[in-house]
Each structure stands twice: as structure tokens, then as C-alpha cells.
C-alpha atoms as a PDB file:
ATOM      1  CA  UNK A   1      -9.411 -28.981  13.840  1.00  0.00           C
ATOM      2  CA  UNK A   2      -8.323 -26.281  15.546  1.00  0.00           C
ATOM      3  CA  UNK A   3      -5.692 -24.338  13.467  1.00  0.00           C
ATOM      4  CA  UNK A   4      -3.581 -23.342  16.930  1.00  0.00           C
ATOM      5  CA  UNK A   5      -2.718 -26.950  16.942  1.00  0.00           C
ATOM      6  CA  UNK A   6      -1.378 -26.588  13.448  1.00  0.00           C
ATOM      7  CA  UNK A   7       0.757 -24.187  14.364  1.00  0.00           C
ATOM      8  CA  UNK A   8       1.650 -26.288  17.720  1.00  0.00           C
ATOM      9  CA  UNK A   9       2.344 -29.350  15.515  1.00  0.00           C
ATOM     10  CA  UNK A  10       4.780 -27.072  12.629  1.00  0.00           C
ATOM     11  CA  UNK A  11       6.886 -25.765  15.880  1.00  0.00           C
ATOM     12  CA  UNK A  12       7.507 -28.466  17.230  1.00  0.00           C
ATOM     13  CA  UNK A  13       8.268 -30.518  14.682  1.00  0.00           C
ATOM     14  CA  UNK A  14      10.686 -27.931  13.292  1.00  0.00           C
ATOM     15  CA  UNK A  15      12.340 -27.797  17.013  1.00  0.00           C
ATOM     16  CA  UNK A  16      12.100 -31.597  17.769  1.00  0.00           C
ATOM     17  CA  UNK A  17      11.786 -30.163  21.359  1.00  0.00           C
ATOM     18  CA  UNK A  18       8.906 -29.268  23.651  1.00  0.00           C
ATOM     19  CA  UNK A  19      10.689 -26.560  25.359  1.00  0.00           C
ATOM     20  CA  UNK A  20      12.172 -24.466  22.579  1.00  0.00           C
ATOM     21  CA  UNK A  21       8.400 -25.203  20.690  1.00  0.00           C
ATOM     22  CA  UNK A  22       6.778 -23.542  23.541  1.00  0.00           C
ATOM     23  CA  UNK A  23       9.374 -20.765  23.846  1.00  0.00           C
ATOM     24  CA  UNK A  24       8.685 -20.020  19.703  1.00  0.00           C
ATOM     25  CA  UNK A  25       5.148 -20.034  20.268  1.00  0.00           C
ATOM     26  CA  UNK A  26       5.098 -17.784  23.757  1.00  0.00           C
ATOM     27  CA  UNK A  27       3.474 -20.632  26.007  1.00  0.00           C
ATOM     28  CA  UNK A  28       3.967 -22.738  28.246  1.00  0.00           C
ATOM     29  CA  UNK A  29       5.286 -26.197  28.341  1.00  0.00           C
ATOM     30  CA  UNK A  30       2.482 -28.609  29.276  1.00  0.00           C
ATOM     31  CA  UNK A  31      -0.576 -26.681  27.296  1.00  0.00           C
ATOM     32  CA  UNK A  32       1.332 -27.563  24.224  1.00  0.00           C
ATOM     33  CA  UNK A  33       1.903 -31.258  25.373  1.00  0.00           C
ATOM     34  CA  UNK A  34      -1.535 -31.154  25.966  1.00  0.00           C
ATOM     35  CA  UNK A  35      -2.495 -29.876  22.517  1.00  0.00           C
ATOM     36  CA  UNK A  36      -0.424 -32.098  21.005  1.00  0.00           C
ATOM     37  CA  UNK A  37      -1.713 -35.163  22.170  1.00  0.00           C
ATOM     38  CA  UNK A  38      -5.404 -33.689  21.241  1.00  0.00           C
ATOM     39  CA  UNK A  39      -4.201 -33.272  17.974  1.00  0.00           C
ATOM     40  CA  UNK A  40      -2.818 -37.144  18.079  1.00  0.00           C
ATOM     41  CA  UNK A  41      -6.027 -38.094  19.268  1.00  0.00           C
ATOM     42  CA  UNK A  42      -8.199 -36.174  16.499  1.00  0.00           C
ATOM     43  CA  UNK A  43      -5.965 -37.379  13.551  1.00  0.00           C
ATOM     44  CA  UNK A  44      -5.731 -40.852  15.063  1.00  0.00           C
ATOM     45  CA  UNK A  45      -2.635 -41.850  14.880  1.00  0.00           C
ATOM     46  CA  UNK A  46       1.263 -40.718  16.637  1.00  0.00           C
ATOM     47  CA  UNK A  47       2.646 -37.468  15.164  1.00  0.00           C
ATOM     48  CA  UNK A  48       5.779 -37.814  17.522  1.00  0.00           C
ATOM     49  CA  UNK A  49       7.613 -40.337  18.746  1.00  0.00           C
ATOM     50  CA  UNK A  50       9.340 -39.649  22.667  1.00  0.00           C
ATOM     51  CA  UNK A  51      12.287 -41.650  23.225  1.00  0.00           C
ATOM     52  CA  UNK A  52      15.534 -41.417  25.014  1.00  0.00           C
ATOM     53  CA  UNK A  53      17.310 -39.736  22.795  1.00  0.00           C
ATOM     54  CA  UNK A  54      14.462 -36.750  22.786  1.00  0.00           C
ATOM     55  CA  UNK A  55      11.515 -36.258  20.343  1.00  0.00           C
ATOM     56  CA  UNK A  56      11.110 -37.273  16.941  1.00  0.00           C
ATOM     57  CA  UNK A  57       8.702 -37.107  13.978  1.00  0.00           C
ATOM     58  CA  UNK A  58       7.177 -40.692  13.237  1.00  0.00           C
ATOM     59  CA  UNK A  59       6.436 -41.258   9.558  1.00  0.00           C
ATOM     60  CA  UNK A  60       2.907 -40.037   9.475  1.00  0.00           C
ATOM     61  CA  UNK A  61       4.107 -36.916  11.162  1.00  0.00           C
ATOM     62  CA  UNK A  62       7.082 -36.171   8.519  1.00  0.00           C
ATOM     63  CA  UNK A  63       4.241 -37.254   5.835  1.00  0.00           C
ATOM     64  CA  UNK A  64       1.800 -34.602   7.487  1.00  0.00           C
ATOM     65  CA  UNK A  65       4.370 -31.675   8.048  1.00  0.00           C
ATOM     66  CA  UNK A  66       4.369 -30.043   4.644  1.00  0.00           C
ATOM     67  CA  UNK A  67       0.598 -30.403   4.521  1.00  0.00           C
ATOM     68  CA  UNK A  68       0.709 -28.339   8.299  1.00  0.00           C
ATOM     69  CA  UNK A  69       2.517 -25.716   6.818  1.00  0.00           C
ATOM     70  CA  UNK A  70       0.472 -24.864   3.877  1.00  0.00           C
ATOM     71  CA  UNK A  71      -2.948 -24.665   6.047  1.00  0.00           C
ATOM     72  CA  UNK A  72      -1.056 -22.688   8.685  1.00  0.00           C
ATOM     73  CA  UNK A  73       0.177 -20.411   5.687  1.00  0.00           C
ATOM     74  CA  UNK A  74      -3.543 -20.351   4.141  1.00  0.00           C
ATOM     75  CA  UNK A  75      -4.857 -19.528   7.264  1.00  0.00           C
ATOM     76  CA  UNK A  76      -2.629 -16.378   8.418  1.00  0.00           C
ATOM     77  CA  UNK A  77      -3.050 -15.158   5.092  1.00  0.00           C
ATOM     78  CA  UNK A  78      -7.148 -15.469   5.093  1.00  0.00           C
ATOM     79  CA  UNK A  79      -6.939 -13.493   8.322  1.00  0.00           C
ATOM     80  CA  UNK A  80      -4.854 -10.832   6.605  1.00  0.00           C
ATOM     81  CA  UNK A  81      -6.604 -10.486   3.645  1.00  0.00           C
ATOM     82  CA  UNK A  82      -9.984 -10.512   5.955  1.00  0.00           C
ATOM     83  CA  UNK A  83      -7.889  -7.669   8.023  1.00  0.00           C
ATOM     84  CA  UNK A  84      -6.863  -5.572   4.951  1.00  0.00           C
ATOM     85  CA  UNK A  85     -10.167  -5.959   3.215  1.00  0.00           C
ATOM     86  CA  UNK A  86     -11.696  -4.510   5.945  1.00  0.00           C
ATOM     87  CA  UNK A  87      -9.567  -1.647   5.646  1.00  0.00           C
ATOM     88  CA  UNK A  88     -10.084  -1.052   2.455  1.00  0.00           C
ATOM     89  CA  UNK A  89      -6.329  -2.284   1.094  1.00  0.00           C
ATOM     90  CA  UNK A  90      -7.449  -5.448  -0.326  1.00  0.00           C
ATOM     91  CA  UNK A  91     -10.242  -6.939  -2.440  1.00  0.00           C
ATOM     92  CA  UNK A  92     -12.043  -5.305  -5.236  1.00  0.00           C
ATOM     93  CA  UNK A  93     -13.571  -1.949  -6.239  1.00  0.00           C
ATOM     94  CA  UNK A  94     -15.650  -1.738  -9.097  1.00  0.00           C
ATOM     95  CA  UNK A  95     -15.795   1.854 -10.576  1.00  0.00           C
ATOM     96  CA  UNK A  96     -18.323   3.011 -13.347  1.00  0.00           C
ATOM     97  CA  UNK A  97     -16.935   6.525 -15.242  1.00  0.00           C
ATOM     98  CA  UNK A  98     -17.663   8.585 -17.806  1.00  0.00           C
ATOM     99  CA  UNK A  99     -15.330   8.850 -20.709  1.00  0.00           C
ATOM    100  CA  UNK A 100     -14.664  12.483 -19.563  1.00  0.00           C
ATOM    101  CA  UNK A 101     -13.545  11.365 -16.413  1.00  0.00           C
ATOM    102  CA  UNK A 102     -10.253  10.531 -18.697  1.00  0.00           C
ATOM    103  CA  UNK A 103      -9.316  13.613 -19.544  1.00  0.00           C
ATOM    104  CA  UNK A 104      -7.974  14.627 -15.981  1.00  0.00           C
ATOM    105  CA  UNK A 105      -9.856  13.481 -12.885  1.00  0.00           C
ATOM    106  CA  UNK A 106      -8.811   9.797 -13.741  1.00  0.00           C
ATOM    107  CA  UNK A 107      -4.900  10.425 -14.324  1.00  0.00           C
ATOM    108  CA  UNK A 108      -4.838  12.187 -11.227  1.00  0.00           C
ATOM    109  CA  UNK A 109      -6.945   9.793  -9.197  1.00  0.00           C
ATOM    110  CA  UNK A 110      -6.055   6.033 -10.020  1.00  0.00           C
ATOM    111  CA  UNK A 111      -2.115   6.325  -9.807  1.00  0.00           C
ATOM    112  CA  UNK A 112      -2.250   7.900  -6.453  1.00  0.00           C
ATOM    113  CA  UNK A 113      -4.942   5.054  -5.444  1.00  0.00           C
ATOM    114  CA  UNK A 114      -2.979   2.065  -7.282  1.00  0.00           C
ATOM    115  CA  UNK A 115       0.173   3.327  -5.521  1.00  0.00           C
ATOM    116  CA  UNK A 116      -1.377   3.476  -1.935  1.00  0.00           C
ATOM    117  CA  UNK A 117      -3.693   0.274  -2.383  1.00  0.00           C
ATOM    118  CA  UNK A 118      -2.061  -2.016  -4.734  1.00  0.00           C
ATOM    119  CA  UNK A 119      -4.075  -5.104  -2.744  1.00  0.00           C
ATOM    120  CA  UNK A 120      -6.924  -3.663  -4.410  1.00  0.00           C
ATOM    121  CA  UNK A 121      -8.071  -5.086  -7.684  1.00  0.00           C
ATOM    122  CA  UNK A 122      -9.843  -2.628  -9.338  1.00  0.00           C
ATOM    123  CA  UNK A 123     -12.754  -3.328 -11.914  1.00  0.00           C
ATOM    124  CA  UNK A 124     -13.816  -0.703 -14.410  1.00  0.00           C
ATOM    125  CA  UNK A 125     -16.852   0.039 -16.562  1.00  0.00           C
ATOM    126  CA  UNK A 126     -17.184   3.047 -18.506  1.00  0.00           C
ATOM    127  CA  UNK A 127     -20.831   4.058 -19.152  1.00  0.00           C
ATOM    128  CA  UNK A 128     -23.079   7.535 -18.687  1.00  0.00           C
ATOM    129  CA  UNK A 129     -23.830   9.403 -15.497  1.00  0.00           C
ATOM    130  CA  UNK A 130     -27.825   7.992 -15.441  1.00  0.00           C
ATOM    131  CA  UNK A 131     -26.810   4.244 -15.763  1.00  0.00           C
ATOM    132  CA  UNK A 132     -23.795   4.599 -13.407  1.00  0.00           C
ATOM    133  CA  UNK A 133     -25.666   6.583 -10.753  1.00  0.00           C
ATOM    134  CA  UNK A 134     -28.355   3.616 -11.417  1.00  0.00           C
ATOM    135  CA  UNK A 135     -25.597   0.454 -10.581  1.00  0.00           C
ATOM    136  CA  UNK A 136     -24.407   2.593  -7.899  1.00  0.00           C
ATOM    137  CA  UNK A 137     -27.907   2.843  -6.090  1.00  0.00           C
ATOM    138  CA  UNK A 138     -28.637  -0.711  -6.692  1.00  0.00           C
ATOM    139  CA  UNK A 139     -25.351  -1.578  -5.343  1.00  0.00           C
ATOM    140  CA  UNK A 140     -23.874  -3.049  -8.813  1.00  0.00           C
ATOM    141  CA  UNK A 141     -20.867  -0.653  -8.772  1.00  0.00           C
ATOM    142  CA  UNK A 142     -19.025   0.485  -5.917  1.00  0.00           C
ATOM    143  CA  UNK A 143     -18.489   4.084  -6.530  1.00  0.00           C
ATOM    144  CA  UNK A 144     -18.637   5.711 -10.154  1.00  0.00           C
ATOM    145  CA  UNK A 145     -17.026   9.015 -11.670  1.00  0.00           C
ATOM    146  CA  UNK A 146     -19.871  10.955 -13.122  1.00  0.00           C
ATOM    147  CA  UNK A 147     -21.077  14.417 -14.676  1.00  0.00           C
ATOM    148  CA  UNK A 148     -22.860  16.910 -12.411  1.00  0.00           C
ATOM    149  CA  UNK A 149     -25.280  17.967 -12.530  1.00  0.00           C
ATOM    150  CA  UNK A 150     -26.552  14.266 -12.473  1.00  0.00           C
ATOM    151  CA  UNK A 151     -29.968  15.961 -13.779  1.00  0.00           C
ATOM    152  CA  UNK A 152     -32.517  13.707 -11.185  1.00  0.00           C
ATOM    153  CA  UNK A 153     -33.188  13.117  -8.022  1.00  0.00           C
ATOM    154  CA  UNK A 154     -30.975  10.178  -6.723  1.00  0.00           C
ATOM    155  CA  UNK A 155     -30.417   8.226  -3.655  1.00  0.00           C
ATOM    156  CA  UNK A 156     -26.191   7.937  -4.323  1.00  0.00           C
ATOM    157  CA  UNK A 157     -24.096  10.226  -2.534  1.00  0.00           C
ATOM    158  CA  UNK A 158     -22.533  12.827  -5.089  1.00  0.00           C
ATOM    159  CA  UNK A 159     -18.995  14.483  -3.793  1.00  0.00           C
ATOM    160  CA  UNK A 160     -18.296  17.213  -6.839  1.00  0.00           C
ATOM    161  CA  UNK A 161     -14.122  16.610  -7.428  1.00  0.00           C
ATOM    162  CA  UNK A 162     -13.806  18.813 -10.257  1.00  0.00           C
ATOM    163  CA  UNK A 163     -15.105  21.923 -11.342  1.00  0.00           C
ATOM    164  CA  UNK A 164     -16.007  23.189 -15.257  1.00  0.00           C
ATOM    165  CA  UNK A 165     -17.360  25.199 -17.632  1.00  0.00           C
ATOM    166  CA  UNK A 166     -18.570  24.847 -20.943  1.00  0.00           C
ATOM    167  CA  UNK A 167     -16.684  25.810 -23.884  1.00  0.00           C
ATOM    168  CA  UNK A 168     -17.831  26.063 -27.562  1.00  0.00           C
ATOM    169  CA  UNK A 169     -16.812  23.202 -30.293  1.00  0.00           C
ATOM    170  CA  UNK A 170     -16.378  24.527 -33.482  1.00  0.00           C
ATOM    171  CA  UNK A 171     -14.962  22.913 -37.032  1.00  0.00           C
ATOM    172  CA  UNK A 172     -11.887  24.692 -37.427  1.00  0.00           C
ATOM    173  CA  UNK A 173     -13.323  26.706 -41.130  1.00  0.00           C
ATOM    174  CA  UNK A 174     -16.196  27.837 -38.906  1.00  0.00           C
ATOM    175  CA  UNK A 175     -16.807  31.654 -39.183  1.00  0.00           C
ATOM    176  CA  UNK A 176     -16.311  32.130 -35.552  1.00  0.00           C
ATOM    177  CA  UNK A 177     -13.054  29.902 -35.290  1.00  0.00           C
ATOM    178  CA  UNK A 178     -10.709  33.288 -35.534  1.00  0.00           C
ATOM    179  CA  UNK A 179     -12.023  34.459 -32.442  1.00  0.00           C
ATOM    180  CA  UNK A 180     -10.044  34.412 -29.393  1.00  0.00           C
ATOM    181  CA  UNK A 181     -12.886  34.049 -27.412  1.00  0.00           C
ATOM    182  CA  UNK A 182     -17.093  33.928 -28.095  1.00  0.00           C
ATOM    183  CA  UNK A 183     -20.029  35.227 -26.285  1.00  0.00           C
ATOM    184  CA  UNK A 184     -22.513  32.557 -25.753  1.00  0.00           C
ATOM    185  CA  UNK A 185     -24.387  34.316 -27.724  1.00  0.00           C
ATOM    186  CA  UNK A 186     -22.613  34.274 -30.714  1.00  0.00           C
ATOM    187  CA  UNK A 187     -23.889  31.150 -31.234  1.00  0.00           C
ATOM    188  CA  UNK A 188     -27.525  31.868 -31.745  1.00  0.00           C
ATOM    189  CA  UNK A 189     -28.811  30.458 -35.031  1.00  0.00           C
ATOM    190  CA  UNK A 190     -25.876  27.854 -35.543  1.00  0.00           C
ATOM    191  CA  UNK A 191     -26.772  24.387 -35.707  1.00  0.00           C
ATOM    192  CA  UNK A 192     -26.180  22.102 -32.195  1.00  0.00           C
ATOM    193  CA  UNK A 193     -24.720  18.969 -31.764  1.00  0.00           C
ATOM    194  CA  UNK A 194     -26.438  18.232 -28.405  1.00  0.00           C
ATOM    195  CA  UNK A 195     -26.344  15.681 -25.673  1.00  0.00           C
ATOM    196  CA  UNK A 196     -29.265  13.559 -25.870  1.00  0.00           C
ATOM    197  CA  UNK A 197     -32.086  14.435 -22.561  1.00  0.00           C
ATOM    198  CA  UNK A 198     -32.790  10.781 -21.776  1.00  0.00           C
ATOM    199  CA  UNK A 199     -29.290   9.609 -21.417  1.00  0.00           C
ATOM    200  CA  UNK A 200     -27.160  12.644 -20.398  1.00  0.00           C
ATOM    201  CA  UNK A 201     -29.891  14.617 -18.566  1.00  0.00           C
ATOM    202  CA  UNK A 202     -27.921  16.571 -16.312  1.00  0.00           C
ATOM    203  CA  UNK A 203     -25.147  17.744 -19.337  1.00  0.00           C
ATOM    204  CA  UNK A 204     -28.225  18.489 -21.166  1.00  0.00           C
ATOM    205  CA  UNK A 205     -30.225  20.854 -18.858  1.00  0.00           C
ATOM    206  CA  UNK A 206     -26.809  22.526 -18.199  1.00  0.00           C
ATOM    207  CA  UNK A 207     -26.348  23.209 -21.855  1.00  0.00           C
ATOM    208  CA  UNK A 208     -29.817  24.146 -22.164  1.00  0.00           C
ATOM    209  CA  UNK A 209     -29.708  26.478 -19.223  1.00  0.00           C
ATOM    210  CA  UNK A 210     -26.857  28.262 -20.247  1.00  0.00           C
ATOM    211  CA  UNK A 211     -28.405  29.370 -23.990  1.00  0.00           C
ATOM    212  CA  UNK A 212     -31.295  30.570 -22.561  1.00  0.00           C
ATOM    213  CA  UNK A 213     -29.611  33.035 -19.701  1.00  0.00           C
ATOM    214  CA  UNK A 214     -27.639  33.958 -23.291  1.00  0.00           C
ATOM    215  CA  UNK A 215     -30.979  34.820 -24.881  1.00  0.00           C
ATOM    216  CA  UNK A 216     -31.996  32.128 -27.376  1.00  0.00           C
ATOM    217  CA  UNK A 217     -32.627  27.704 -27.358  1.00  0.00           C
ATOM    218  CA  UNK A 218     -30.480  26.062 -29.676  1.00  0.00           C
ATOM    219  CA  UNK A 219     -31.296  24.385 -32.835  1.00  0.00           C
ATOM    220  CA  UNK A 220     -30.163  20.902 -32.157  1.00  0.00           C
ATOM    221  CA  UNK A 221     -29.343  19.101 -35.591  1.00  0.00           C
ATOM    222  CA  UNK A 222     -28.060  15.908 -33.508  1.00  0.00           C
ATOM    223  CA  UNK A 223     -28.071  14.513 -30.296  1.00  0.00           C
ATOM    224  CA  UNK A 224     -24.987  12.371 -29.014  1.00  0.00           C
ATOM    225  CA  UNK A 225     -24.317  10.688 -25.414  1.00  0.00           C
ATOM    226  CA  UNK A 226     -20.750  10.914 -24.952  1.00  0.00           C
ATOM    227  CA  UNK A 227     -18.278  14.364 -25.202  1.00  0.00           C
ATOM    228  CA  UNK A 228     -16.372  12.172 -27.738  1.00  0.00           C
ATOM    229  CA  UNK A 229     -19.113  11.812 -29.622  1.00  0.00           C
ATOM    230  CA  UNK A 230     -19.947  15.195 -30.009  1.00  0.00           C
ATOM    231  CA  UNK A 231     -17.044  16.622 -30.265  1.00  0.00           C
ATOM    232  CA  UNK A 232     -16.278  13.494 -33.641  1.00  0.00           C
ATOM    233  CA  UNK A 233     -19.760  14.934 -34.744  1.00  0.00           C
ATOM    234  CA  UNK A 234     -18.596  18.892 -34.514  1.00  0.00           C
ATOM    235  CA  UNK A 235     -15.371  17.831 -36.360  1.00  0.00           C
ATOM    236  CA  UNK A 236     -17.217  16.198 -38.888  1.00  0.00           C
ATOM    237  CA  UNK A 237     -19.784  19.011 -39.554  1.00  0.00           C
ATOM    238  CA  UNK A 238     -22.675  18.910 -37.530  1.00  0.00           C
ATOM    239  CA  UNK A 239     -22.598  21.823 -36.380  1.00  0.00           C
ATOM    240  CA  UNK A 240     -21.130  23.619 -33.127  1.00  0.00           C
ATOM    241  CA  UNK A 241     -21.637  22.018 -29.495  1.00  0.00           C
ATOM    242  CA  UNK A 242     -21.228  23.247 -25.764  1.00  0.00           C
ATOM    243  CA  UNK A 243     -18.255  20.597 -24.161  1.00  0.00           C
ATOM    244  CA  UNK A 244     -16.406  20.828 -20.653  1.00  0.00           C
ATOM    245  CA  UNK A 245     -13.142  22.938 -20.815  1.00  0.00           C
ATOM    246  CA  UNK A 246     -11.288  19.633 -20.225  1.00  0.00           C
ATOM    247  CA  UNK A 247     -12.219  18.317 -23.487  1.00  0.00           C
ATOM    248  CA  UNK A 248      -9.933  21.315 -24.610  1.00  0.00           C
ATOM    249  CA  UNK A 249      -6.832  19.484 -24.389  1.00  0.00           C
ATOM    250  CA  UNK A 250      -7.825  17.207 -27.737  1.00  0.00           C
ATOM    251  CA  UNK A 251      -7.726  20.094 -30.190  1.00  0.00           C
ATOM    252  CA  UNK A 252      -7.400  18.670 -33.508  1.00  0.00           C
ATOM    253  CA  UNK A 253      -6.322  20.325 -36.902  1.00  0.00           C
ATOM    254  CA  UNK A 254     -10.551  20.185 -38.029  1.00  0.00           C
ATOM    255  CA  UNK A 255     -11.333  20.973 -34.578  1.00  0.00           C
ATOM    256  CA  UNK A 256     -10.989  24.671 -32.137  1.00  0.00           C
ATOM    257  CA  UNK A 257     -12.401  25.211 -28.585  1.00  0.00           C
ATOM    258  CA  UNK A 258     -13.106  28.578 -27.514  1.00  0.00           C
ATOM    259  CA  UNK A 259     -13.496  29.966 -24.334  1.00  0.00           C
ATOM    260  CA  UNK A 260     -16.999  32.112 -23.711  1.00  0.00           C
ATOM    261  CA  UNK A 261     -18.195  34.645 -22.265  1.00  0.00           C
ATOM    262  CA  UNK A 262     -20.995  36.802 -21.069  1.00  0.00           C
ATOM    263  CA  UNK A 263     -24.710  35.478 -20.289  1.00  0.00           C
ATOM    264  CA  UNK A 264     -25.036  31.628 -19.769  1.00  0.00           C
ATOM    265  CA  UNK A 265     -20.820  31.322 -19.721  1.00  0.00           C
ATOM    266  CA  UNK A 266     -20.394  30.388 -16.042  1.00  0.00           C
ATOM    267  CA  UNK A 267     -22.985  27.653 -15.936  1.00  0.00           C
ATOM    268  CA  UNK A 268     -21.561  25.224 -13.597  1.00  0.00           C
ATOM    269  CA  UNK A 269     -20.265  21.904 -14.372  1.00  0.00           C
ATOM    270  CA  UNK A 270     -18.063  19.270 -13.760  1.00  0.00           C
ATOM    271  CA  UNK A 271     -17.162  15.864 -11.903  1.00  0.00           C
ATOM    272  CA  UNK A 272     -18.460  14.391  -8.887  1.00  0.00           C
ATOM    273  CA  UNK A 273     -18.183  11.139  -6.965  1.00  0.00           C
ATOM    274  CA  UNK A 274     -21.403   9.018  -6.499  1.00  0.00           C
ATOM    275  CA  UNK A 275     -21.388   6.445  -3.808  1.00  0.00           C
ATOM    276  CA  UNK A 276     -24.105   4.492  -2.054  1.00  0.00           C
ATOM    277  CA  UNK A 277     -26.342   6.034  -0.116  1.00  0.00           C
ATOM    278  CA  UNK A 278     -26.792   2.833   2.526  1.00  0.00           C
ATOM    279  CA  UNK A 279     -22.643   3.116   3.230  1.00  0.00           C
ATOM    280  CA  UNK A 280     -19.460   2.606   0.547  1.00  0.00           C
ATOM    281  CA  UNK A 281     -17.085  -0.541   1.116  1.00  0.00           C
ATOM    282  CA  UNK A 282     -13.649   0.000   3.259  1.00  0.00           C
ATOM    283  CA  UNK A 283     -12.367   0.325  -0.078  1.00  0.00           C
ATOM    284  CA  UNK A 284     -14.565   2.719  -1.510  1.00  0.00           C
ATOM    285  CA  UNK A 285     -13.606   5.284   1.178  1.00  0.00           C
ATOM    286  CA  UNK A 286     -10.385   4.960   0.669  1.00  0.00           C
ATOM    287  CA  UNK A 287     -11.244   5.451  -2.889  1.00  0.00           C
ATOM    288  CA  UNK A 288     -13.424   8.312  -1.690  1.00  0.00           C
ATOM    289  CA  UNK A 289     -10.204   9.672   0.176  1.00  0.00           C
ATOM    290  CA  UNK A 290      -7.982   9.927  -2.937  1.00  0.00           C
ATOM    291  CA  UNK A 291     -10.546  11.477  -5.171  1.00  0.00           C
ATOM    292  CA  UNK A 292     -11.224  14.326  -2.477  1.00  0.00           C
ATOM    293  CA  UNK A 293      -7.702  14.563  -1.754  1.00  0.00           C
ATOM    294  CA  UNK A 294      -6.783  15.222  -6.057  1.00  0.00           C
ATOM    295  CA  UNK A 295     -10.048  17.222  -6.026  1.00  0.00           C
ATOM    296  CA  UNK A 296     -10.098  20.805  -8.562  1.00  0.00           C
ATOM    297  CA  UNK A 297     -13.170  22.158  -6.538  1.00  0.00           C
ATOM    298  CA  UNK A 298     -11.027  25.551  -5.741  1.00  0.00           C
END
């Protein structure tokens, strides 16, 4: 059934007149007497009854009418939702991110994409870079928020959104925790609490990289995958640990960050986008859009 005759049949039974029907629906006169009759013919029965005194509803039209309107209703709003979706304001968006992604890129990206794209539900799934950039390629996520350097050759496209640096952990009783700011350095000899190579590659090389241009390879005590992790382990006694700057902002009364300097300091780090690498959805790119746009790359 052709759902222009829907439409046909709900204007002029809410008219009871051929010519205002027409006018409503910006045609002609006799195409819609012709599609209402086709419509008569494919349900089988009268849907109108002409008469002197004009046109009227029979009963199986009146019983019909309500039904009309819902499927013309369903069907405007499929091709709107069809319409949006493909402009990335409606349907889903699934999002893998690392916990760090919390501290900052994450309150500035979501409210500014729930606010612009409400129609979009979005799904997310909190993991580490390797097994989001892994969904991503294989299409299980639609874009993820991850650590850079990712640490291995992928296939997902990686837009950096926020720039980093490491700074130290330290228990708060710590010999160094006075110390307005440490050379790398310093921390030659101290036990590490250290992202483990397997899952966190990329954080891991970083680390790495940065206390060897300082002169020395760390003595890791205990490996973690999350910056939550290590920075519960570092409060608890572990030993010291190399975390983003943004982590920063959750000083606790066992727990100091300090700022470094010299060799290894400026190792860079942050946050980066990883999308598809055979296209992102409609709604990906506008996800893509609002990430760039909030980016901290300056």
C-alpha cells in the first residue's frame, strides 16, 4: 500500500471534501479521486460514501481513520529518523575510553555533544587504549578516547585532542614530597609502580623513554593498567610512578604530584581520538567535530 494514499485517505477524511483535501495536500482534484478509489479497491471495501449532501466517511472508513493516522505518523517519523541518522543527529554512538579520559577531555567533550545531538543515544565502555583501538578496528566501537602514544602499529585513525606530560606520584611522607618540583632524575633508585607493557604499551614505552633520556631504567616493584590504579598503588606504598599532569587534580592527603624537570620531562603524551580506518558513522564525525573543536593540542 502505498503510504501517499494514507495520507490522501487522513485529508480527506478530516476535510469531508475533495477540493479542500487536494488544496491541503498541494494537488490536484481528480489524481486524488483517483487515488482514492485505488485505495477502495486495494482494501476492498468503500472508505467514503458520495451523496447529495457531499462526502462522508462510511463505517469502515471512520473504523480505519485512527489506524491511517498512526502509519502516516510512523512513516514521516522513519523518514526523519532515516534523515537525521544520516546526519549524524540520531541513532547510536558507541564510545570506548580510558578512565583518564575523565579527568578533562570527557567533561569538556560529551556536554557540548549531548547538547548539540541529543537524538543520539550514546553507549559507553570504558576499557584500555590496546582493546579499544582493537573494537575500533574491528568495527565493535564507533570511536574510542584513548592514550597516545597507542604503542603499535594500528589501522584506526588517531586525532591527538589533548596534550600531556608526565608528572611524578609520590606518597605524601616520601623524601622528595617537599620539593616544589623534581628532576626526572631524582627518581633513580626509587621503586616504580609501572604500567604493565602488554596492556598499556604505549603509556609504558613513554614512561620508559623518558627515564632513560634522564639517565637510568626504573626498578618496577608493580605493574598496574589503569592511572587509578597506580596512582591507589603509589598512595598505598608501592613506590613512586610517572602519571599524566591531569591526574594532578586528585591530590589526596597520602598522595603529592610534582611537576619535573630536566632530561626525559617533556616526553610527550596525552589523548587522541581513534576512529575507523574504512570511514566513521554520520555520528561519529560529528562526534569527531566536538572533540577537535574542545581539543588542548595548543
Amino acid at each position: 500500500m502505498d503510504p501517499r494514499q494514507l495520507r490522501h485517505f487522513v485529508a480527506l477524511a478530516e476535510t469531508l471534501n475533495f477540493h479542500r483535501a487536494a488544496e491541503r495536500l498541494h494537488m490536484a482534484q481528480p489524481p486524488l479521486s483517483a487515488s482514492i478509489r485505488r485505495l477502495e479497491a486495494q482494501v476492498g471495501v468503500p472508505l467514503f460514501e458520495r451523496n447529495r449532501r457531499g462526502t462522508e466517511l462510511t463505517a469502515a472508513g471512520s473504523a480505519a481513520l485512527d489506524h491511517a493516522r498512526r502509519a502516516v505518523f510512523h512513516g514521516e517519523q522513519f523518514a526523519l529518523a532515516a534523515r537525521a541518522a544520516s546526519r549524524g543527529e540520531a541513532g547510536s554512538l558507541r564510545v570506548g575510553f580510558v578512565g583518564s579520559a575523565t579527568y578533562s577531555l570527557m567533561p569538556r567533550v560529551m556536554p557540548l555533544f549531548r547538547e548539540r545531538f541529543p537524538g543520539v543515544q550514546l553507549q559507553l565502555a570504558e576499557s584500555t587504549t590496546a582493546r579499544i583501538v582493537e573494537m575500533v578496528e574491528a568495527g565493535e566501537l564507533d570511536a574510542g578516547l584513548v592514550r597516545f602514544p597507542i604503542g603499535r602499529a594500528c589501522q584506526a585513525l588517531i586525532h591527538p585532542a589533548e596534550r600531556d606530560v608526565f608528572v611524578a606520584a609520590l606518597p605524601v611522607k616520601h623524601r622528595l614530597a617537599r620539593r616544589r618540583r623534581l628532576a626526572l632524575a631524582d627518581l633513580a633508585g626509587e621503586p616504580f609502580v609501572m604500567y604493565g607493557p602488554s596492556a598499556v604499551p604505549g603509556l609504558h614505552s613513554a614512561a620508559l623513554l623518558a627515564c632513560q633520556e634522564a639517565g637510568f631504567i626504573p626498578s618496577v616493584q608493580q605493574e598496574a593498567v589503569q592511572v587509578q590504579t597506580l596512582v591507589s598503588l603509589v598512595e598505598s606504598g608501592f613506590g613512586v610512578a610517572l602519571v599524566p599532569s591531569v591526574a594532578a587534580r586528585h591530590e589526596t592527603r597520602q598522595l603529592v604530584f610534582k611537576p619535573l624537570s630536566g632530561a626525559g620531562a617533556l616526553t610527550p603524551i596525552g589523548l587522541a581520538l581513534a576512529l575507523p580506518p574504512g570511514g566513521a558513522t554520520s555520528a561519529a564525525q560529528r562526534f569527531r567535530e566536538c572533540v577537535l573543536e574542545t581539543s588542548q593540542m595548543l
